[in-house]
C-alpha atoms as a PDB file:
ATOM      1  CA  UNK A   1      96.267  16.752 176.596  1.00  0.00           C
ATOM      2  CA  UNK A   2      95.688  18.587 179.846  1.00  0.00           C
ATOM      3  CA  UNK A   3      93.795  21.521 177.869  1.00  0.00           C
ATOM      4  CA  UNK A   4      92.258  18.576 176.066  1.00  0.00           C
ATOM      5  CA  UNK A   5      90.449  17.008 179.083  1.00  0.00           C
ATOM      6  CA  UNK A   6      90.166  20.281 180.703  1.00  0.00           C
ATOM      7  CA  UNK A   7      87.564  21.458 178.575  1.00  0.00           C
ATOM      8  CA  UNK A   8      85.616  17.982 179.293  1.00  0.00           C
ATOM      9  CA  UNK A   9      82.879  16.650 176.865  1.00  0.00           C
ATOM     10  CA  UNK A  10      79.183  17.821 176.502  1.00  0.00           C
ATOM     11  CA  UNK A  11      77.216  18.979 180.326  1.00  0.00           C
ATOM     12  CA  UNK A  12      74.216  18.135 178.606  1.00  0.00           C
ATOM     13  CA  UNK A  13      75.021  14.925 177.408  1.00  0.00           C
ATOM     14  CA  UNK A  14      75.779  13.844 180.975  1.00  0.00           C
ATOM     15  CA  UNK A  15      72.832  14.950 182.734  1.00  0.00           C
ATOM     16  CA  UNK A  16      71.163  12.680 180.294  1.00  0.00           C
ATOM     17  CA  UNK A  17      73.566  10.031 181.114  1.00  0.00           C
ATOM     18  CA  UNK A  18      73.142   7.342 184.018  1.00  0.00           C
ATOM     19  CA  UNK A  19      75.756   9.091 186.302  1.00  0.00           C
ATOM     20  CA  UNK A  20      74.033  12.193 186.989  1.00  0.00           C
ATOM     21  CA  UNK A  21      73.226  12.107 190.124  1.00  0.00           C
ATOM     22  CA  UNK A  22      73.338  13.374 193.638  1.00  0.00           C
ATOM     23  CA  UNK A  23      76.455  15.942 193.517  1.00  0.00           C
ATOM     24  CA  UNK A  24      77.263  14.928 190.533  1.00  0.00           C
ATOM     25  CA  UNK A  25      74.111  16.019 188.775  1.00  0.00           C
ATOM     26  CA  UNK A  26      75.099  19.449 187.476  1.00  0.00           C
ATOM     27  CA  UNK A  27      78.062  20.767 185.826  1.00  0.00           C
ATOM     28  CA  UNK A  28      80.330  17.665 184.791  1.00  0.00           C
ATOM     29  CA  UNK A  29      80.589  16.040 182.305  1.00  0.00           C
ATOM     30  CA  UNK A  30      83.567  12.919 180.743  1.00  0.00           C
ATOM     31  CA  UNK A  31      86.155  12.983 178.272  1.00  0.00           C
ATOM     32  CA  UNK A  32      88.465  10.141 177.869  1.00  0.00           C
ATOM     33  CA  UNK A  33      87.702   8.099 181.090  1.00  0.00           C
ATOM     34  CA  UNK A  34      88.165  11.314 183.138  1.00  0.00           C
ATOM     35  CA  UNK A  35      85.299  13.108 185.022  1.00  0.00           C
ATOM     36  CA  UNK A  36      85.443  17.316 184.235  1.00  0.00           C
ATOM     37  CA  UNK A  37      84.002  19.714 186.954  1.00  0.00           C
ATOM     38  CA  UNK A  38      82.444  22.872 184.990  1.00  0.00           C
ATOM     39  CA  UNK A  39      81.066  24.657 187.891  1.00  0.00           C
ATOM     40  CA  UNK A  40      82.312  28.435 187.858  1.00  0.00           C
ATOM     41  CA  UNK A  41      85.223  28.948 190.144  1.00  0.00           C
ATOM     42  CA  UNK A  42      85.752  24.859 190.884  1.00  0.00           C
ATOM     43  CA  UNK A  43      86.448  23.696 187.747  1.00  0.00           C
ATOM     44  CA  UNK A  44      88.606  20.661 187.489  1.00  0.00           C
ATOM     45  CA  UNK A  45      89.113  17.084 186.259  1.00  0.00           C
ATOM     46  CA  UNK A  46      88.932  13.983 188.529  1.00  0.00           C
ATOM     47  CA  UNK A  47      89.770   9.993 188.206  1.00  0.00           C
ATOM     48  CA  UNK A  48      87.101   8.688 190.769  1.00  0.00           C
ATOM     49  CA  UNK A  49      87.884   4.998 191.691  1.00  0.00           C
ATOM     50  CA  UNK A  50      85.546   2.807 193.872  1.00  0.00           C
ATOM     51  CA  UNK A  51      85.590   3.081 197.362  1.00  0.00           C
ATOM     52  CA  UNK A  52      86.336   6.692 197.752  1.00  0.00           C
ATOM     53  CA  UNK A  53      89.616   7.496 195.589  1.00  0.00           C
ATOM     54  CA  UNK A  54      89.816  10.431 193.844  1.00  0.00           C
ATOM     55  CA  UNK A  55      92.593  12.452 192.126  1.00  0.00           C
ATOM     56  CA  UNK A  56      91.103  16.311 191.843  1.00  0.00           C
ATOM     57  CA  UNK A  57      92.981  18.362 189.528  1.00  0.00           C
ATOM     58  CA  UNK A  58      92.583  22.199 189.571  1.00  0.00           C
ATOM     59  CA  UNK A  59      94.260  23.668 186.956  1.00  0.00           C
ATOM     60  CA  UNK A  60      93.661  26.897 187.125  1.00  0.00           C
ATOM     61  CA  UNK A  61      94.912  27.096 190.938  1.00  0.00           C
ATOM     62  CA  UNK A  62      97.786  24.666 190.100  1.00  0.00           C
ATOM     63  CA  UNK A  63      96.536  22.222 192.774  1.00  0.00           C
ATOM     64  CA  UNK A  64      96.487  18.030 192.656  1.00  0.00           C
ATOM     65  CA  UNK A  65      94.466  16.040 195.154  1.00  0.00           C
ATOM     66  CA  UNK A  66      94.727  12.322 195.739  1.00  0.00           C
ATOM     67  CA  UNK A  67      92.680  10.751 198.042  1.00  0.00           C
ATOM     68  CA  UNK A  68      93.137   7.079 198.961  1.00  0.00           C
ATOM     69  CA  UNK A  69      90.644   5.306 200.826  1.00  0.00           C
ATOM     70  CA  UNK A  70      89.232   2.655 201.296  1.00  0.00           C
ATOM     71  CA  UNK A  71      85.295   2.779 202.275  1.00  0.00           C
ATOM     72  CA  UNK A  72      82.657   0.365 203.307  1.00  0.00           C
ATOM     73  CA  UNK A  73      80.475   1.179 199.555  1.00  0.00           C
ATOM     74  CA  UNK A  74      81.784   1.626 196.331  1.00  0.00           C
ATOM     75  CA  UNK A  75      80.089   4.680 195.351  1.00  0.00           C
ATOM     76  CA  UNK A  76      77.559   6.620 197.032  1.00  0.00           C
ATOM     77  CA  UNK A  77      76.049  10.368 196.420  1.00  0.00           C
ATOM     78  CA  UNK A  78      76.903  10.882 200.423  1.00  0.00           C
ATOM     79  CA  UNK A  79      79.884  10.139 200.148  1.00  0.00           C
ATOM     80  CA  UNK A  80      80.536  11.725 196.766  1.00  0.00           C
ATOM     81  CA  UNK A  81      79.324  15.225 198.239  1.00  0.00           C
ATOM     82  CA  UNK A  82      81.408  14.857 201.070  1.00  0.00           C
ATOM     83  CA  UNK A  83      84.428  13.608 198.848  1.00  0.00           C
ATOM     84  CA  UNK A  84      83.839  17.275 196.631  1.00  0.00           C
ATOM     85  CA  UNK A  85      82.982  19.076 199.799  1.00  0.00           C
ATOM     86  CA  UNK A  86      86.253  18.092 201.370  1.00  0.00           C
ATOM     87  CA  UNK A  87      88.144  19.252 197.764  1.00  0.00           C
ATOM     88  CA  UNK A  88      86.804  22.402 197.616  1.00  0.00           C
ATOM     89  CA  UNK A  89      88.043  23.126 201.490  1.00  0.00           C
ATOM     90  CA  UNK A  90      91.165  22.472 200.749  1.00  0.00           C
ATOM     91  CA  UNK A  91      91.519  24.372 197.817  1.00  0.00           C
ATOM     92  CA  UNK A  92      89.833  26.608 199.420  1.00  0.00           C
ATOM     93  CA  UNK A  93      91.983  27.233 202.187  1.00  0.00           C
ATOM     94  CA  UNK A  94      95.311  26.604 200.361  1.00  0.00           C
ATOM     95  CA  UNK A  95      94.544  29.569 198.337  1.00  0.00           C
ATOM     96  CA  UNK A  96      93.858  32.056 200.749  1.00  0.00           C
END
């Protein structure tokens, strides 16, 4: 399964979709409710809730991020940048 929703579903098919946008706009795509990261050296899958909650998966670094919060908006492209900024620091900086 993990290979499975690794591999995500079609990029193109979800930059013609509604939830292309802001960070989001490039490089993902979904496969069975889960959100897939393609971009070269990040990729991962993610469960995004509302509010800010995220588990990041990075499989290649062997690396699980869950983020619970609880924020003002349910969804924003602010706060979704700053959400995948954040990831990619930590990942980042764990594998050094």
């Amino acid at each position: 399964m993990i290979n499975k929703l690794s591999t995500g579903g079609s990029t193109q098919a979800f930059a013609d979709g509604p939830n292309a946008t802001g960070p989001m706009a490039a490089d993902w795509s979904n496969r069975a409710q889960w959100w897939v990261r393609h971009t070269l050296g990040k990729q991962a899958f993610t469960a995004i809730g509302i509010h800010g909650q995220w588990i990041y998966i990075d499989v290649d670094r062997n690396i699980a991020i869950v983020k619970q919060s609880s924020q003002p908006d349910s969804s924003t492209d602010y706060q979704s940048a700053y959400d995948i900024n954040g990831m990619d620091a930590v990942i980042e900086y764990l594998t050094k």
